[in-house]
N, C-alpha and C. Protein backbone atom coordinates (compact mmCIF):
# COMPACT_ATOMS: atom_id res chain seq x y z
N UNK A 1 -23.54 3.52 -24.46
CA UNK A 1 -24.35 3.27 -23.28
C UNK A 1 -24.81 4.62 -22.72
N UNK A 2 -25.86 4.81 -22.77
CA UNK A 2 -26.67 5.85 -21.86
C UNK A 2 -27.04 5.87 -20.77
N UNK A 3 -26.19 6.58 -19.33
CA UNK A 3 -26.87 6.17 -17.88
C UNK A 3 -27.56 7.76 -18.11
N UNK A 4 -28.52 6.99 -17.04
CA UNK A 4 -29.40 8.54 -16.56
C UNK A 4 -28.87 9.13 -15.11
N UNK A 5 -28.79 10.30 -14.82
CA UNK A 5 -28.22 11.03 -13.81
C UNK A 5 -28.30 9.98 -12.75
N UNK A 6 -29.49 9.58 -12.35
CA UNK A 6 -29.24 8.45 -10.82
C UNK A 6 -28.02 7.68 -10.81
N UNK A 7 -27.89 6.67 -12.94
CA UNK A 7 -26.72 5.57 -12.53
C UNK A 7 -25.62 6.58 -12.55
N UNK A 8 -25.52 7.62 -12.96
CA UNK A 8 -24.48 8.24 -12.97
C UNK A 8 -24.13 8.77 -12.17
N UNK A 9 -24.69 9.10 -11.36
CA UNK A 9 -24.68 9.52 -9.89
C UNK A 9 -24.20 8.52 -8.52
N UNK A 10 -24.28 7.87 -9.09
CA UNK A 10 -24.53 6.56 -8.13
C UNK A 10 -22.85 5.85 -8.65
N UNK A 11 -22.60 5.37 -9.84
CA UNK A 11 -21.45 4.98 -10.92
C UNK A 11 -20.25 6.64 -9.94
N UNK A 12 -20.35 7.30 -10.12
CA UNK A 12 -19.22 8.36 -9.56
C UNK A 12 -18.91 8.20 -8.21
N UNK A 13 -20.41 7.98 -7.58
CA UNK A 13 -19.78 7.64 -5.75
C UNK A 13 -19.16 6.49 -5.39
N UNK A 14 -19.44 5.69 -6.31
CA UNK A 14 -18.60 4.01 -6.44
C UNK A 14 -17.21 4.26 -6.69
N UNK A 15 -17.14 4.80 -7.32
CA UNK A 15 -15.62 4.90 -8.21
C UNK A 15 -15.05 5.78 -7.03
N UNK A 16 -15.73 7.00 -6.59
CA UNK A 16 -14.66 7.81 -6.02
C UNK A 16 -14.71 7.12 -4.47
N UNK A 17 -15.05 6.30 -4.23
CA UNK A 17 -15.51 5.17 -2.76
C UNK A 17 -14.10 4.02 -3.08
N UNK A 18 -14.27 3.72 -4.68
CA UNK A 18 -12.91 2.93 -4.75
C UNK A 18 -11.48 3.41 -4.37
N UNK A 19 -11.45 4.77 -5.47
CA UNK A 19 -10.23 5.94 -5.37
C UNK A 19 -9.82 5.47 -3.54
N UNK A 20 -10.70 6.44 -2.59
CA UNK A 20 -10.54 6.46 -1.32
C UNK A 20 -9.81 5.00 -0.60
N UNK A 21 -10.65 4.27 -0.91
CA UNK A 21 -10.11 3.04 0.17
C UNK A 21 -8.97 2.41 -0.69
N UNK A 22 -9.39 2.42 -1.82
CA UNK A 22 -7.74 2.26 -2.94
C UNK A 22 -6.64 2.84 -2.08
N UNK A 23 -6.95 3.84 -1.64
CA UNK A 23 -5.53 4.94 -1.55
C UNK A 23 -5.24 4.80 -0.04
N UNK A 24 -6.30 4.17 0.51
CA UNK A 24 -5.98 4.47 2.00
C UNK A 24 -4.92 3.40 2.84
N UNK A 25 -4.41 4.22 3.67
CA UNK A 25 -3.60 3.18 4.67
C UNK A 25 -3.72 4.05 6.21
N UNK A 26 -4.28 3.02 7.08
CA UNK A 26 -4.92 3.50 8.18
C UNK A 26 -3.30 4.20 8.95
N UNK A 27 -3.50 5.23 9.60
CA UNK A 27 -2.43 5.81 9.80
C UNK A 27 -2.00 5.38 11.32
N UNK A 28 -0.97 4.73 11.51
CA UNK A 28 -0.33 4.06 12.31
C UNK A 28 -0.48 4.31 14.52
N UNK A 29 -0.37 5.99 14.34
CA UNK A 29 -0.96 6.32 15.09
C UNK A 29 -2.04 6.04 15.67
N UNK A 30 -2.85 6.27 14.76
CA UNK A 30 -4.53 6.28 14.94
C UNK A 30 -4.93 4.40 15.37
N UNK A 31 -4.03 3.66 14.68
CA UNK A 31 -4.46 2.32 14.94
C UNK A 31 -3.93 1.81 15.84
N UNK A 32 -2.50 2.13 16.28
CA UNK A 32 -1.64 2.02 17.64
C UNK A 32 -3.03 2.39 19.06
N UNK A 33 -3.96 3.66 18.52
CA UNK A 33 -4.52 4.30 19.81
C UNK A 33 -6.04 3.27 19.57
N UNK A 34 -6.12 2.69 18.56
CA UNK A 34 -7.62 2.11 18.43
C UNK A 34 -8.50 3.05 17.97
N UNK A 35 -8.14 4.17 17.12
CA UNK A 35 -9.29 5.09 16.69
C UNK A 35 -9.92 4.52 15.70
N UNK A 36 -11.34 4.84 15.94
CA UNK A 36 -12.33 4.49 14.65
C UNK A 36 -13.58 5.50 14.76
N UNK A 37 -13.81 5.19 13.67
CA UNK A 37 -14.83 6.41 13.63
C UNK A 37 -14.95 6.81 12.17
N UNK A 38 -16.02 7.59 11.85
CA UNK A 38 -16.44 8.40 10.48
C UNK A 38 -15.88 9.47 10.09
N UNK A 39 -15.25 9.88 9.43
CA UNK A 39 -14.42 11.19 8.79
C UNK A 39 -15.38 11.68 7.56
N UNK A 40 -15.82 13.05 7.94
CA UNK A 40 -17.06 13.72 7.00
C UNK A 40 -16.09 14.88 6.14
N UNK A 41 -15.82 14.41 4.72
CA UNK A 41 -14.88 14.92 4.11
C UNK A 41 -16.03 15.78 2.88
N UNK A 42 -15.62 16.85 2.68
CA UNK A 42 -16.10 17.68 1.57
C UNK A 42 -15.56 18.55 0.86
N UNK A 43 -15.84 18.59 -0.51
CA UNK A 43 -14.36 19.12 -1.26
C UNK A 43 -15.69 19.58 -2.55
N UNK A 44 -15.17 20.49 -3.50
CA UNK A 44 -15.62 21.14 -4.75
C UNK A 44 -14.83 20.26 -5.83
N UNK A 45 -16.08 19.84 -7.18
CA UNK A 45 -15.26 19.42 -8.05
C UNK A 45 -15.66 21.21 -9.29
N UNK A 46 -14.38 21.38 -9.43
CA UNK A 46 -14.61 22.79 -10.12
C UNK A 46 -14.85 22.61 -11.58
N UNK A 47 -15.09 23.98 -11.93
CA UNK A 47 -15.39 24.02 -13.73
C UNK A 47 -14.87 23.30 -14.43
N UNK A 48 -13.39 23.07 -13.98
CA UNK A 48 -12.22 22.49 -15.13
C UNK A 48 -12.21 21.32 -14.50
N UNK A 49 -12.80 20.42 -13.87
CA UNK A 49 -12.56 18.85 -12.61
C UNK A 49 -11.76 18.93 -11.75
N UNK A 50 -10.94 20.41 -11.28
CA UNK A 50 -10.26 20.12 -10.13
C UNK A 50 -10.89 19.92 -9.18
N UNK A 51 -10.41 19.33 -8.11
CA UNK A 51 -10.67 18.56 -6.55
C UNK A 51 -9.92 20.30 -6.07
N UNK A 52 -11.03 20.86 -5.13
CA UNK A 52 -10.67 22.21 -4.53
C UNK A 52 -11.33 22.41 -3.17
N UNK A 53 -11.11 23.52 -2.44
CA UNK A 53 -11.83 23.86 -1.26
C UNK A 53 -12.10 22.26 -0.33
N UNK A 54 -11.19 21.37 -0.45
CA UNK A 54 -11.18 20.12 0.80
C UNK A 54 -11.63 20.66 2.31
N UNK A 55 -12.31 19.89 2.93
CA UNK A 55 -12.23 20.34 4.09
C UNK A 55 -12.92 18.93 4.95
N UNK A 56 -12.32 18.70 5.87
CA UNK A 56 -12.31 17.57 6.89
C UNK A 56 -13.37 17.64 7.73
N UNK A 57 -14.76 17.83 8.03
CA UNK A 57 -15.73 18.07 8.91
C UNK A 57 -15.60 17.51 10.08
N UNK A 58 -15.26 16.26 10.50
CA UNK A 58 -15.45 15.48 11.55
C UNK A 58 -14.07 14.36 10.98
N UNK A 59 -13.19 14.17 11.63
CA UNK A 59 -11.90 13.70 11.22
C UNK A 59 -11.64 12.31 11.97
N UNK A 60 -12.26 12.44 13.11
CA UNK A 60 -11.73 11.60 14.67
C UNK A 60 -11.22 11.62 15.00
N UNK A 61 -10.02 12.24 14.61
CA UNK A 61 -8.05 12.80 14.52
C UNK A 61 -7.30 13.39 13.88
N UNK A 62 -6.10 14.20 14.36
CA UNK A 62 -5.52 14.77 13.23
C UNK A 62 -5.02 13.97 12.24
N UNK A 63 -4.62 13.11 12.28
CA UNK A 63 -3.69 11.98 11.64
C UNK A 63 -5.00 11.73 10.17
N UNK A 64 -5.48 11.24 10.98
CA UNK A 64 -7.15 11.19 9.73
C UNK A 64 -7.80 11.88 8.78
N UNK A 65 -7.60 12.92 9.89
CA UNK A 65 -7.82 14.14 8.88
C UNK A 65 -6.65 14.77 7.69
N UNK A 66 -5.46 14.38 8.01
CA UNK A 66 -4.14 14.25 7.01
C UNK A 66 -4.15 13.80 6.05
N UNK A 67 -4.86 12.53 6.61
CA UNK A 67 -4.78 11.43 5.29
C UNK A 67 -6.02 11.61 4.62
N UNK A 68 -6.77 11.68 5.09
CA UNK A 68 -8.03 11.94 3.66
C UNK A 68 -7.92 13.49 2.82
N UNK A 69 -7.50 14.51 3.72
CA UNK A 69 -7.40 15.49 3.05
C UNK A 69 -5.81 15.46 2.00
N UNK A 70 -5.16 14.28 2.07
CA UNK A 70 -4.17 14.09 1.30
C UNK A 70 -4.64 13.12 0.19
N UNK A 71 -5.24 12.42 0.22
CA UNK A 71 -5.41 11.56 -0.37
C UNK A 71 -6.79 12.08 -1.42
N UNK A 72 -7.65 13.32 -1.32
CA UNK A 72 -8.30 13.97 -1.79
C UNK A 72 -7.47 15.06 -2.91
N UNK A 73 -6.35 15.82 -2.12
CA UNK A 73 -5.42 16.59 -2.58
C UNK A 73 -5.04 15.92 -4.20
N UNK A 74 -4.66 14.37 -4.15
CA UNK A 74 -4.02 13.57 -5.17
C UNK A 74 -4.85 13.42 -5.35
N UNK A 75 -6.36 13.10 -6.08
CA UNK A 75 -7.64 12.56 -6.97
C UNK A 75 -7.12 13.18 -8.21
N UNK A 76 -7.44 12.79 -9.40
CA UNK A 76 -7.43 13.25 -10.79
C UNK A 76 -8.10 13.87 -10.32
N UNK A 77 -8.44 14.56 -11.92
CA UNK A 77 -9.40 15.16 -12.50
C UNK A 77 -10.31 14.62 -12.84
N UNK A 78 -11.80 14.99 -12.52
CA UNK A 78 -13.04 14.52 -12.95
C UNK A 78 -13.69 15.45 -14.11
N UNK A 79 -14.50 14.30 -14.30
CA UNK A 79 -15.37 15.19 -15.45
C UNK A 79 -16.70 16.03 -14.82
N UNK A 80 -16.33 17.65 -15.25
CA UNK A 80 -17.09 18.58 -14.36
C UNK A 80 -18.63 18.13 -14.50
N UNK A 81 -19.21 18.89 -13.42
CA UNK A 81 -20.98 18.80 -13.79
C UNK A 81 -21.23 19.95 -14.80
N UNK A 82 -22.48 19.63 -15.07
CA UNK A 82 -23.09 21.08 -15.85
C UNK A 82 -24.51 20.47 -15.78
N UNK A 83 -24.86 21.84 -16.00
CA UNK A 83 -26.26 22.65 -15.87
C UNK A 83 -26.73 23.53 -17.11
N UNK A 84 -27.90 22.95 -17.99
CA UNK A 84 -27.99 23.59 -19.06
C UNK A 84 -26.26 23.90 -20.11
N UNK A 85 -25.46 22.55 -19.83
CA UNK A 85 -24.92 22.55 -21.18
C UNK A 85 -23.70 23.57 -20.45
N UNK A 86 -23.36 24.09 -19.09
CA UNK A 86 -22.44 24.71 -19.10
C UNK A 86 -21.91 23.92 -17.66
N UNK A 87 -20.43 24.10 -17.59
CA UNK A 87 -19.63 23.39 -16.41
C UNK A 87 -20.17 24.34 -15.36
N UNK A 88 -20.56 23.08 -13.92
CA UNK A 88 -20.35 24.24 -12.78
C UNK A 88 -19.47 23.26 -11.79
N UNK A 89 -19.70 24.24 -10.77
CA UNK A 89 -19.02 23.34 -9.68
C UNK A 89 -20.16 22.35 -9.27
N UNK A 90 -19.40 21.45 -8.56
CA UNK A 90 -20.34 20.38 -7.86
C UNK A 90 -19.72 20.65 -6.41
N UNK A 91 -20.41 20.54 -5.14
CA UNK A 91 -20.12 20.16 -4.04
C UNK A 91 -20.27 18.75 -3.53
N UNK A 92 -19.23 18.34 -2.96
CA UNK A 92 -19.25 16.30 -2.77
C UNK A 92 -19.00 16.58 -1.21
N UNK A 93 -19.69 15.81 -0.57
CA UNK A 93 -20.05 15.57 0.99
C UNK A 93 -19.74 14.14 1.13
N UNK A 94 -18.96 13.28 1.81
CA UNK A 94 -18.79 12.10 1.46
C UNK A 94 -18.27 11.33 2.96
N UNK A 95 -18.95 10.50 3.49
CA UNK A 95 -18.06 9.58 4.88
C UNK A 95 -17.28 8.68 4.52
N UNK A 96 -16.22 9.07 5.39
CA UNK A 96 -15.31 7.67 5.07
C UNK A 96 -14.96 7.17 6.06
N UNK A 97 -15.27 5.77 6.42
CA UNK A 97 -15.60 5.21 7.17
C UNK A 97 -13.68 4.62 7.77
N UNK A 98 -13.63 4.16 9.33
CA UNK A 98 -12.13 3.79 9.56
C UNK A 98 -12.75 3.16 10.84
N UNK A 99 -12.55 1.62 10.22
CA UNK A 99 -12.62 0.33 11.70
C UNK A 99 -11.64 -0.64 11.12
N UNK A 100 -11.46 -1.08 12.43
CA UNK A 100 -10.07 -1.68 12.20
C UNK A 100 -10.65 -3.07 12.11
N UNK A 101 -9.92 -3.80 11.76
CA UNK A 101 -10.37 -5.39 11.73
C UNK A 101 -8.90 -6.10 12.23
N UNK A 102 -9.51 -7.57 12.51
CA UNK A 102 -8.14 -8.46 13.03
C UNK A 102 -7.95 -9.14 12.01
């Protein structure tokens, strides 16, 4: 099967959208206080697919910001990008969204 960069592009933010809410458990605190809100998480996938340079932009809390930057920390390894046939880094900018439901 041959995707072209869009499905493949598109196929990686799915998967790593699964990873996330796969992994997540709203942190007890944060749901005790009723926090919700968008957490703007951005991290490097490096030459070799490590998950590097994490960083929490907009968290809504510390607790939030714990858990995604933990739960980023644990991601496998991906398969790097490249450019003309050689690995580079990729930069990933990504919201992750936290509302509570009854």
């Amino acid at each position: 099967m041959n995707l072209t960069v869009d499905d493949f592009d598109i196929c990686s933010k799915n998967k790593l959208l699964e990873y996330i809410y796969g992994n997540l458990k709203y942190p007890k605190k944060s749901r005790e206080l009723e926090v919700q809100g968008k957490a703007l998480a951005q991290f490097v996938i490096s030459k070799d697919g490590s998950v590097i340079n994490i960083k929490v932009l907009n968290g809504v809390d510390s607790d939030i910001k714990m858990l995604v930057t933990s739960i980023l920390e644990k991601m496998p390894k991906w398969t790097p990008g490249k450019k003309d046939g050689k690995p580079v880094n990729v930069l990933y900018t990504i919201p992750i969204i936290f509302k509570l439901t009854d």
